[in-house]
Protein backbone atom coordinates (compact mmCIF):
# COMPACT_ATOMS: atom_id res chain seq x y z
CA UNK A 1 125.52 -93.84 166.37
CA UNK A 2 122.18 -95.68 165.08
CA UNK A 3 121.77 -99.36 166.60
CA UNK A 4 118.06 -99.16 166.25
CA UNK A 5 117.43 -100.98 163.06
CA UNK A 6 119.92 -103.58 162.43
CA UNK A 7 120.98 -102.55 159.65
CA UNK A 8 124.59 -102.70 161.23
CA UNK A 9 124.27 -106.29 160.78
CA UNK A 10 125.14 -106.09 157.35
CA UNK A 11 129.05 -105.80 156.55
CA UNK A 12 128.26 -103.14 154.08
CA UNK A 13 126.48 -100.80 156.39
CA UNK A 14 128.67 -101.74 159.46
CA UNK A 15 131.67 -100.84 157.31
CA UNK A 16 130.24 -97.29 156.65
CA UNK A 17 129.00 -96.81 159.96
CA UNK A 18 132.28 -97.62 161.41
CA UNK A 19 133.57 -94.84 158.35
CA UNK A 20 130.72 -92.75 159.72
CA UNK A 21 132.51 -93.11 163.63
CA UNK A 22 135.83 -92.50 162.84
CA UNK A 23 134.85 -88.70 160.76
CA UNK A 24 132.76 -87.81 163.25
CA UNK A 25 136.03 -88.40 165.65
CA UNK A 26 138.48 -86.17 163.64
CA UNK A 27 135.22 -83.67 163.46
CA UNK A 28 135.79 -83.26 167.08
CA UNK A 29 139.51 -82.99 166.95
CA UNK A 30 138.75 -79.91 164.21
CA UNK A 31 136.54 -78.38 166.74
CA UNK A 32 138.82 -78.91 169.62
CA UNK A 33 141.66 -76.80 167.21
CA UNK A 34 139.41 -74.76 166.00
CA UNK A 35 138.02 -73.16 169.23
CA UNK A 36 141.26 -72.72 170.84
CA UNK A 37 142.47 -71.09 167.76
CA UNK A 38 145.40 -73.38 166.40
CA UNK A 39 144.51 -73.23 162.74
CA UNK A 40 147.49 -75.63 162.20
CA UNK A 41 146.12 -78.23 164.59
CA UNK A 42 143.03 -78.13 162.24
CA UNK A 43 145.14 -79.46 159.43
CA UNK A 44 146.19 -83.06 160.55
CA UNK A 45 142.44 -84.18 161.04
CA UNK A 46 140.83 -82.55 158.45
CA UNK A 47 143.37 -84.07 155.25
CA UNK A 48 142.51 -87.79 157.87
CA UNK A 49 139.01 -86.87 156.85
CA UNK A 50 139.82 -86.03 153.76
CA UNK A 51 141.42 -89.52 153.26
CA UNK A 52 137.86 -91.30 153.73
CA UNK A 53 135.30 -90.17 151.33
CA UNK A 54 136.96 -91.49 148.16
CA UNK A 55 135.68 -94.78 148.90
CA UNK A 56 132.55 -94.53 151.26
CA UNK A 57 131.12 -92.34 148.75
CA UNK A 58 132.22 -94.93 146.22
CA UNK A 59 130.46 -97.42 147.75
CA UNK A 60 127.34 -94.95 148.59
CA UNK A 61 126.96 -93.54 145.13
CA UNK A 62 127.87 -96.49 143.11
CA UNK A 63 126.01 -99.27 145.34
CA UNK A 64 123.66 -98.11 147.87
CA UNK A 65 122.66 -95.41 146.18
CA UNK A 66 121.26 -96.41 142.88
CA UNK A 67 119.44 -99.61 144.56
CA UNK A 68 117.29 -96.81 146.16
CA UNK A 69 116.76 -94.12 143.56
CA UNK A 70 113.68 -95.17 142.34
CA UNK A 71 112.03 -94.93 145.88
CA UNK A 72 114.04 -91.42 147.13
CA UNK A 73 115.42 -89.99 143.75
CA UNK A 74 115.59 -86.31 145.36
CA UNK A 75 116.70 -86.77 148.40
CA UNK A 76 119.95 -89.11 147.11
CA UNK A 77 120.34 -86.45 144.67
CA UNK A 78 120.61 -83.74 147.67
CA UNK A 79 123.20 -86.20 149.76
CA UNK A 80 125.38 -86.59 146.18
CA UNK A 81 125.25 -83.01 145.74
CA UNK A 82 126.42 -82.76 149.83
CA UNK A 83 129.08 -85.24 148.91
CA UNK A 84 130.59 -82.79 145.86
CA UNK A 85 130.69 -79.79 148.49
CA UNK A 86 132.15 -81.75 151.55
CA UNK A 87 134.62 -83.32 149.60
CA UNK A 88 135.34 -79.85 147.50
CA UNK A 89 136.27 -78.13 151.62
CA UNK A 90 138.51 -81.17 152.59
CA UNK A 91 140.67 -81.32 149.28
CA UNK A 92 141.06 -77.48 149.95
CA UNK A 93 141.92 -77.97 153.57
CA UNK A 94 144.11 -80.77 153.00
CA UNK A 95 146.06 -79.05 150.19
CA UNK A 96 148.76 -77.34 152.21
CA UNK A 97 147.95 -74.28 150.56
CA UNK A 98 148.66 -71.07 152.05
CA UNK A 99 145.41 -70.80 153.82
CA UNK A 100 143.34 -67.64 153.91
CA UNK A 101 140.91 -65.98 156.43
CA UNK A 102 137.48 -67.70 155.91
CA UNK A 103 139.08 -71.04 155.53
CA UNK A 104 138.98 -72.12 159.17
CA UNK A 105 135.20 -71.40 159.68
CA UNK A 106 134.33 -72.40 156.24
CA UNK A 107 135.95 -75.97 157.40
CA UNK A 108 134.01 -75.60 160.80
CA UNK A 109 130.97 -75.50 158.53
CA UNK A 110 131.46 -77.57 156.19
CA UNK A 111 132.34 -80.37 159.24
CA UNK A 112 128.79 -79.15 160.61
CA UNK A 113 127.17 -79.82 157.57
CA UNK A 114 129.35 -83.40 156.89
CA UNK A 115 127.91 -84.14 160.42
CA UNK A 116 124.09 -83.62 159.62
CA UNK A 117 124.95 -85.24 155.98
CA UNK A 118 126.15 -88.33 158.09
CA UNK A 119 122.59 -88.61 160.40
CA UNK A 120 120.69 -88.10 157.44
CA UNK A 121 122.34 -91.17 155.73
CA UNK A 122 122.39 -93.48 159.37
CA UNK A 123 119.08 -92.38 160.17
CA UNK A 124 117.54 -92.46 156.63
CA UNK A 125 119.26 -94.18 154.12
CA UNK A 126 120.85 -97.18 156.06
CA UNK A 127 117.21 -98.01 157.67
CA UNK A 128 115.28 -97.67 154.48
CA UNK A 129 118.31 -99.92 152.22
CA UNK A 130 117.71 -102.52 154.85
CA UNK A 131 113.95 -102.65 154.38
CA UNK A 132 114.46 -102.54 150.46
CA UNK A 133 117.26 -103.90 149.18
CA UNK A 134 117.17 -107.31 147.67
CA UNK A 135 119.84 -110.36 148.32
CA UNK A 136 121.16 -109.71 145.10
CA UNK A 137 121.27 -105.76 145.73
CA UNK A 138 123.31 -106.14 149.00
CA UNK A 139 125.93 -108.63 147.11
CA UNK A 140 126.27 -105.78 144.30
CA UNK A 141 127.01 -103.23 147.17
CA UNK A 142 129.18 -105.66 148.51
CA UNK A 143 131.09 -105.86 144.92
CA UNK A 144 131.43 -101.75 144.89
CA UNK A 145 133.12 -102.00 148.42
CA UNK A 146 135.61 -104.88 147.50
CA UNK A 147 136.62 -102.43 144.44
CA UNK A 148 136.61 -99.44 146.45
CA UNK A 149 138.35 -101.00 149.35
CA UNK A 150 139.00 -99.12 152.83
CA UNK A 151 141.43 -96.23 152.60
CA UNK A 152 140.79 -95.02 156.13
CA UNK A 153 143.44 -93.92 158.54
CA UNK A 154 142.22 -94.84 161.87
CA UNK A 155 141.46 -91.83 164.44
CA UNK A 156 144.33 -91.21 166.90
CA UNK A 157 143.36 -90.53 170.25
């Protein structure tokens, strides 16, 4: 993804980036299910998904986030709001509940929309927190992550 800024240089944004990789991994394996029609395939990498935004968003909404809301108070607003109905579509499609029609091309849209949400926020937000954020701002992020810690499963394949 984005190496144009350097904000990768910074273990907070490196960490999500990395975050950032691995979804948009398992997005492809959802695709890859989802176009040859084995709705059950679509299960196993949507709940991996599923398993990361507890603490990215953590760190995002309880970190990066607020440092920045002062400068881009709408447009955070709009990615939190993005967060609520991404994370609303995985907890569904990681339930195990019977599913119904619309669910696997609601998932293929919400993935489509998680996908945009994430270029928005490497192209955006991870650029303009490395231009603003003070010393002491990056060690608060920092603080959020070490709480949150790194629930991830790692992509397979």
């Amino acid at each position: 993804m984005c190496e144009y800024c350097g904000c990768q240089s910074l273990t907070a944004i490196d960490e999500l980036t990395r975050e950032h990789d691995a979804v948009v991994h398992l997005i492809s394996h959802v695709r890859d299910a989802h176009r040859d029609g084995d709705v059950d395939r679509m299960a196993e990498p949507a709940r991996r998904i599923g398993g990361v935004p507890e603490p990215h968003t953590e760190v995002e909404e309880h970190g990066l986030f607020p440092a920045l809301a002062d400068e881009f108070p709408e447009q955070l607003a709009a990615l939190e709001e993005e967060h609520r109905r991404i994370e609303a579509v995985l907890a569904e499609a990681g339930a195990g509940a019977p599913p119904d029609a619309t669910r696997p091309d609601r998932l293929i849209r919400t993935l489509d929309l998680l996908r945009l949400h994430i270029l928005r926020e490497q192209d955006g937000v991870f650029p303009a927190a490395l231009a603003a954020l003070s010393t002491e701002q990056w060690e608060a992020v920092e603080a959020v992550r070490a709480r949150a810690g790194t629930r991830m499963e790692q992509p397979a394949g």
